[in-house]
C-alpha atoms as a PDB file:
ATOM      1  CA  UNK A   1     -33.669  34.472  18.452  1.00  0.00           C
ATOM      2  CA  UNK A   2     -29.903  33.599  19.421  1.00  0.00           C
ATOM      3  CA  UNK A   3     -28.001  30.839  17.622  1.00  0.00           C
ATOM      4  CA  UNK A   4     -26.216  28.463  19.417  1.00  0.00           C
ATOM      5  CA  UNK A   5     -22.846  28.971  18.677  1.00  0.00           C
ATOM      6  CA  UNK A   6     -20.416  26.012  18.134  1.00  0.00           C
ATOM      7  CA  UNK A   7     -16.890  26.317  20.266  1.00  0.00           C
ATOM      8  CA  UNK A   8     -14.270  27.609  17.832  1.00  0.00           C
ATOM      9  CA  UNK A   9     -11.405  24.862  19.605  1.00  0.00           C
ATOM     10  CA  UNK A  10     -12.743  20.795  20.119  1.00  0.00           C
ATOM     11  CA  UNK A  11     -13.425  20.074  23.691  1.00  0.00           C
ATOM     12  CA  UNK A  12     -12.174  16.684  23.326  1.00  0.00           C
ATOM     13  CA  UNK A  13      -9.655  14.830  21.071  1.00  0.00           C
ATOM     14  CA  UNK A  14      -9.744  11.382  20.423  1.00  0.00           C
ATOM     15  CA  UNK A  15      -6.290   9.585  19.375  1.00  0.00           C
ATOM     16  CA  UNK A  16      -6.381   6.375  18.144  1.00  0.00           C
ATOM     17  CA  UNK A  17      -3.107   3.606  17.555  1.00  0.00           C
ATOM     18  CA  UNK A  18      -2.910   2.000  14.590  1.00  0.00           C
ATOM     19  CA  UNK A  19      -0.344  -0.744  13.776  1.00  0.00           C
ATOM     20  CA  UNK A  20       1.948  -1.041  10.696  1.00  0.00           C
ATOM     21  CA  UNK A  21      -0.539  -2.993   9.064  1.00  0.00           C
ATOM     22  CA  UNK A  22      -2.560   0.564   8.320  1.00  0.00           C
ATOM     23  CA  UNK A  23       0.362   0.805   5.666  1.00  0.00           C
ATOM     24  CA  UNK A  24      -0.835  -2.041   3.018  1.00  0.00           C
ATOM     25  CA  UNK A  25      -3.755  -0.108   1.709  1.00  0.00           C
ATOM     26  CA  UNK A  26      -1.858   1.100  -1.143  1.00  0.00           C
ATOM     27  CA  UNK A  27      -1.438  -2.764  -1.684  1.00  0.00           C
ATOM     28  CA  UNK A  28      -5.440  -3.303  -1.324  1.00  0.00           C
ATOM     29  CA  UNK A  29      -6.448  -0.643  -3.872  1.00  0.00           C
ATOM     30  CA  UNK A  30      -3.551  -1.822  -6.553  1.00  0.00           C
ATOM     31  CA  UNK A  31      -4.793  -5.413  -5.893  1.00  0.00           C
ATOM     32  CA  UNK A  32      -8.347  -4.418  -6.473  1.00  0.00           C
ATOM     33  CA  UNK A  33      -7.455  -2.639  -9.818  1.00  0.00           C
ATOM     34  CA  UNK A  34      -5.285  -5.026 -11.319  1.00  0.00           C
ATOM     35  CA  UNK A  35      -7.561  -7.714 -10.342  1.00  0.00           C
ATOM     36  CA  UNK A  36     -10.294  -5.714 -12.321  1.00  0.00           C
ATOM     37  CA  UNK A  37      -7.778  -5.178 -15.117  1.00  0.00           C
ATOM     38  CA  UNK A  38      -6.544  -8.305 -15.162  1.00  0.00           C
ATOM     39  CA  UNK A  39     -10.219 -10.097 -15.111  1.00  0.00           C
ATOM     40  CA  UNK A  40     -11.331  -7.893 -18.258  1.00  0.00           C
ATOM     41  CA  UNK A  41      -8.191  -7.945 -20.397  1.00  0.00           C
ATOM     42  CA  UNK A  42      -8.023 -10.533 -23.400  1.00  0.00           C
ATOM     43  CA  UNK A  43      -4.093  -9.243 -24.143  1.00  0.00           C
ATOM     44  CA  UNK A  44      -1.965 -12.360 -22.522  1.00  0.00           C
ATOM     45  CA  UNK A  45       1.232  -9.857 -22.215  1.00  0.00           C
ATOM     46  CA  UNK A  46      -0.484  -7.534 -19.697  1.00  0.00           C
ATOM     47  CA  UNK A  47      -0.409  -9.862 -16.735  1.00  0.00           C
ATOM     48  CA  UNK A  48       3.575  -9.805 -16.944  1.00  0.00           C
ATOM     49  CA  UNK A  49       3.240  -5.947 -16.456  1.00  0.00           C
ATOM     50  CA  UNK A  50       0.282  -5.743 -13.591  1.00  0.00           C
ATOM     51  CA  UNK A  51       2.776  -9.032 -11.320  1.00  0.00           C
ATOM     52  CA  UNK A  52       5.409  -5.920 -11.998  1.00  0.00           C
ATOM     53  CA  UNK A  53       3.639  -3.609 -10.666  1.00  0.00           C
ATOM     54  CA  UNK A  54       1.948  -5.431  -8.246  1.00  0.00           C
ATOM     55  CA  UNK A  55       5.540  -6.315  -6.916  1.00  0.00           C
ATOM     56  CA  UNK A  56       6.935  -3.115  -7.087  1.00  0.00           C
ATOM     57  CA  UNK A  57       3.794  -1.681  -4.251  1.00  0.00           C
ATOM     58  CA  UNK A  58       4.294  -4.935  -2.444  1.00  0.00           C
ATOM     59  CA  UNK A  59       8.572  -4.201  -2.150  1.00  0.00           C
ATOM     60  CA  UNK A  60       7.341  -0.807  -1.398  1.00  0.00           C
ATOM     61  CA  UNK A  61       4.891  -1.407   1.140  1.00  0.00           C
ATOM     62  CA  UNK A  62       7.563  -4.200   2.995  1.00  0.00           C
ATOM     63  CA  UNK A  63      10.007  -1.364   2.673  1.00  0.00           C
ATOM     64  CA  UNK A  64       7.928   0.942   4.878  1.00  0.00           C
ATOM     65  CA  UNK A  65       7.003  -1.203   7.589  1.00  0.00           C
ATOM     66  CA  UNK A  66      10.067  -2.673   8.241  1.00  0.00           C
ATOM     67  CA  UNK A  67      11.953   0.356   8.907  1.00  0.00           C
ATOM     68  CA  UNK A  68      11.447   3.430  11.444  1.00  0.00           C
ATOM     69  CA  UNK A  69      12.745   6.534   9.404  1.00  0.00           C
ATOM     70  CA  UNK A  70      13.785   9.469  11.604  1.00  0.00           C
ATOM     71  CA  UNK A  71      14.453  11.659   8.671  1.00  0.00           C
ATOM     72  CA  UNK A  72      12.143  11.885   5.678  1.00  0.00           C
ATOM     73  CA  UNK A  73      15.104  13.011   3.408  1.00  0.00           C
ATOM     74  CA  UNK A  74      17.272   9.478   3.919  1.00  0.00           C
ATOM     75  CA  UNK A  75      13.827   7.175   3.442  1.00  0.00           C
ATOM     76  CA  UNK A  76      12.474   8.779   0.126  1.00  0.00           C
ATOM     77  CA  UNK A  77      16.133   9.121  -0.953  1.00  0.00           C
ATOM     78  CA  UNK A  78      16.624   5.395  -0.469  1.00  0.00           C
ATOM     79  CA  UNK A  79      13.136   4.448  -1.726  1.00  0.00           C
ATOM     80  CA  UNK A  80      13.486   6.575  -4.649  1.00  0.00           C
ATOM     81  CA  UNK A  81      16.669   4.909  -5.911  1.00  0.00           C
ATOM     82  CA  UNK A  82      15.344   1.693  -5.061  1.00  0.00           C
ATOM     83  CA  UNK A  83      12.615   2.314  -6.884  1.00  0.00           C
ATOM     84  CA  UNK A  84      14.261   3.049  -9.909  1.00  0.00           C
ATOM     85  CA  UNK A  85      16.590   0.391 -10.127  1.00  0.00           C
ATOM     86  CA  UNK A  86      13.401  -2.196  -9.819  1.00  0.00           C
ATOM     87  CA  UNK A  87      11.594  -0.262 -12.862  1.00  0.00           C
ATOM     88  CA  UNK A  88      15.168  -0.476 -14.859  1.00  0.00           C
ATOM     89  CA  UNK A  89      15.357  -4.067 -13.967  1.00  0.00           C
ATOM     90  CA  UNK A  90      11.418  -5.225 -14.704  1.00  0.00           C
ATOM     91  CA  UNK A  91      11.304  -2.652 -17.410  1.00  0.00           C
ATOM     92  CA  UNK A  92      14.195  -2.331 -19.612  1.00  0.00           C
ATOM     93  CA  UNK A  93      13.823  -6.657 -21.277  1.00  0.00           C
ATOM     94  CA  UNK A  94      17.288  -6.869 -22.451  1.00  0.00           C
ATOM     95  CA  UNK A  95      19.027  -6.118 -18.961  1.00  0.00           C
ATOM     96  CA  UNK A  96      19.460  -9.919 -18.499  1.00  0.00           C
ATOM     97  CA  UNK A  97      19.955 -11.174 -21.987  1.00  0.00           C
ATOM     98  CA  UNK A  98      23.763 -11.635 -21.592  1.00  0.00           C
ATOM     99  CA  UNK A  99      23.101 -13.766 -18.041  1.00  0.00           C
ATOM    100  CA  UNK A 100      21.826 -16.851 -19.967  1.00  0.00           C
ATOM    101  CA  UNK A 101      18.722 -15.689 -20.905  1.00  0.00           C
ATOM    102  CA  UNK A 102      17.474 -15.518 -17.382  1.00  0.00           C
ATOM    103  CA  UNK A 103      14.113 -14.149 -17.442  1.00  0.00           C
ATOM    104  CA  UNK A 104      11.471 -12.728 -14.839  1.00  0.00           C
ATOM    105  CA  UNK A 105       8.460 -13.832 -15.580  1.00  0.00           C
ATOM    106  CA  UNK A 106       5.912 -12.186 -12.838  1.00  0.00           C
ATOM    107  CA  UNK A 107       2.405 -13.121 -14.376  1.00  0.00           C
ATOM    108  CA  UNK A 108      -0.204 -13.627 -11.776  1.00  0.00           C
ATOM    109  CA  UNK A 109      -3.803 -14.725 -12.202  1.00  0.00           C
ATOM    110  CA  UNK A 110      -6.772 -12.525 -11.712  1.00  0.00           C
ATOM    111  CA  UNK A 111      -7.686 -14.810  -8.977  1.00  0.00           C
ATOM    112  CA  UNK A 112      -4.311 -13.678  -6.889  1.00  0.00           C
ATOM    113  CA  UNK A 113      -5.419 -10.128  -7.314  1.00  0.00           C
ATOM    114  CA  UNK A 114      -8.827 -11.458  -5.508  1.00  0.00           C
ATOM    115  CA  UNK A 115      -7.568 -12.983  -2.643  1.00  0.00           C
ATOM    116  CA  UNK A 116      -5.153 -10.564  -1.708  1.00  0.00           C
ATOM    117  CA  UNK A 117      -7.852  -8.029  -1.864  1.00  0.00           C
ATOM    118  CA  UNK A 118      -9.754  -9.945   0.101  1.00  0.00           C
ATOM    119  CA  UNK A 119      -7.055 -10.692   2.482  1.00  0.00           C
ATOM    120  CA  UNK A 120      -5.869  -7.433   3.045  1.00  0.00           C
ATOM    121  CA  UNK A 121      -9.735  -5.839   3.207  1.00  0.00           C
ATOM    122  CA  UNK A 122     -10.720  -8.581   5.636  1.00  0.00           C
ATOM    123  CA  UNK A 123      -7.326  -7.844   8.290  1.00  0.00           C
ATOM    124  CA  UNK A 124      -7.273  -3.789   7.527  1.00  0.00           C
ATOM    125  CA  UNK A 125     -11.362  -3.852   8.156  1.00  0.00           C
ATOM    126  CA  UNK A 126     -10.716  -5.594  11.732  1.00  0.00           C
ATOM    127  CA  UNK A 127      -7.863  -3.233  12.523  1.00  0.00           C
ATOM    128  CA  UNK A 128     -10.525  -0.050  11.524  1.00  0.00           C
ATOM    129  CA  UNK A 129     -13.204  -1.931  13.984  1.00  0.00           C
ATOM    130  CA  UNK A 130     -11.019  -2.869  16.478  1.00  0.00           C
ATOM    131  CA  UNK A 131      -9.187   0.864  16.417  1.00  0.00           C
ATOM    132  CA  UNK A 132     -13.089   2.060  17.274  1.00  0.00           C
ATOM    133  CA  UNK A 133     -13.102   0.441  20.906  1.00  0.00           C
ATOM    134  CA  UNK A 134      -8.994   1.219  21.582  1.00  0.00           C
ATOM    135  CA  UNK A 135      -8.376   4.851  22.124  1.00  0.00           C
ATOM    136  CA  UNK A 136      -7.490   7.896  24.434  1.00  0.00           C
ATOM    137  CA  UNK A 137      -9.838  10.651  25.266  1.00  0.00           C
ATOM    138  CA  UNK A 138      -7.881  14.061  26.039  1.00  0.00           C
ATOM    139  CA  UNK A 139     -10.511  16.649  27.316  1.00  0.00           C
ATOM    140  CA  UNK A 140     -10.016  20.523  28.249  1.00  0.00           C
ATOM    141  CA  UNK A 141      -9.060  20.844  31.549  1.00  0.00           C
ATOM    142  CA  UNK A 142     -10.504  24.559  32.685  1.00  0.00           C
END
């Protein structure tokens, strides 16, 4: 008996365009965990720390999309300083005491973390459907 013998190269590629929207799932999964978080916890000071770090994937999801990096080395040397100077300023509580007590106060609701995961499921899910009718074929020419 012979086997049939699958091609060792594809005989066809499929590319697909996605737009800068493909970014936010980072934001979608954080939503959907804080939202779980936040709907189980009894501890009133967690919700100040999930807004924080809600915020911080949110700055770092804008951050993304609104810039085209031609070198990797600039963007996650900017990001990474950028990144540390929002943890300094959400994280260290004294930072501002000498400002007149200014304080940040990011608390959001477990029903925020809901409807931005529902938002951002409901948009990304069209994109993945409508990225399943929009593509190029490229086939073998021989």
């Amino acid at each position: 008996m012979s086997e049939i013998k699958k091609p060792k190269h594809p005989s066809e590629i499929y590319i697909r365009s996605y737009p800068k929207i493909i970014f936010f799932w980072p934001l979608l999964i954080t939503s959907f965990i804080l939202w779980i978080i936040e709907a189980l916890s009894t501890d009133p000071e967690i919700s100040g720390v999930l807004g924080m770090v809600w915020f911080i994937v949110f700055f770092v999801n804008i951050f993304i999309t609104a810039f085209d990096f031609s070198s990797t080395k600039f963007f996650v040397l900017i990001l990474a300083i950028v990144i540390i100077l929002l943890l300094v300023v959400f994280l260290v509580p004294g930072l501002f005491a000498n400002l007149g007590g200014l304080r940040i106060d990011l608390t959001l609701t477990w029903q925020f973390y809901v409807v931005m995961t529902l938002i951002l499921a409901f948009i990304l899910g069209i994109v993945i459907i409508s990225t399943r009718f929009e593509y190029y074929k490229v086939e073998r020419n021989e």
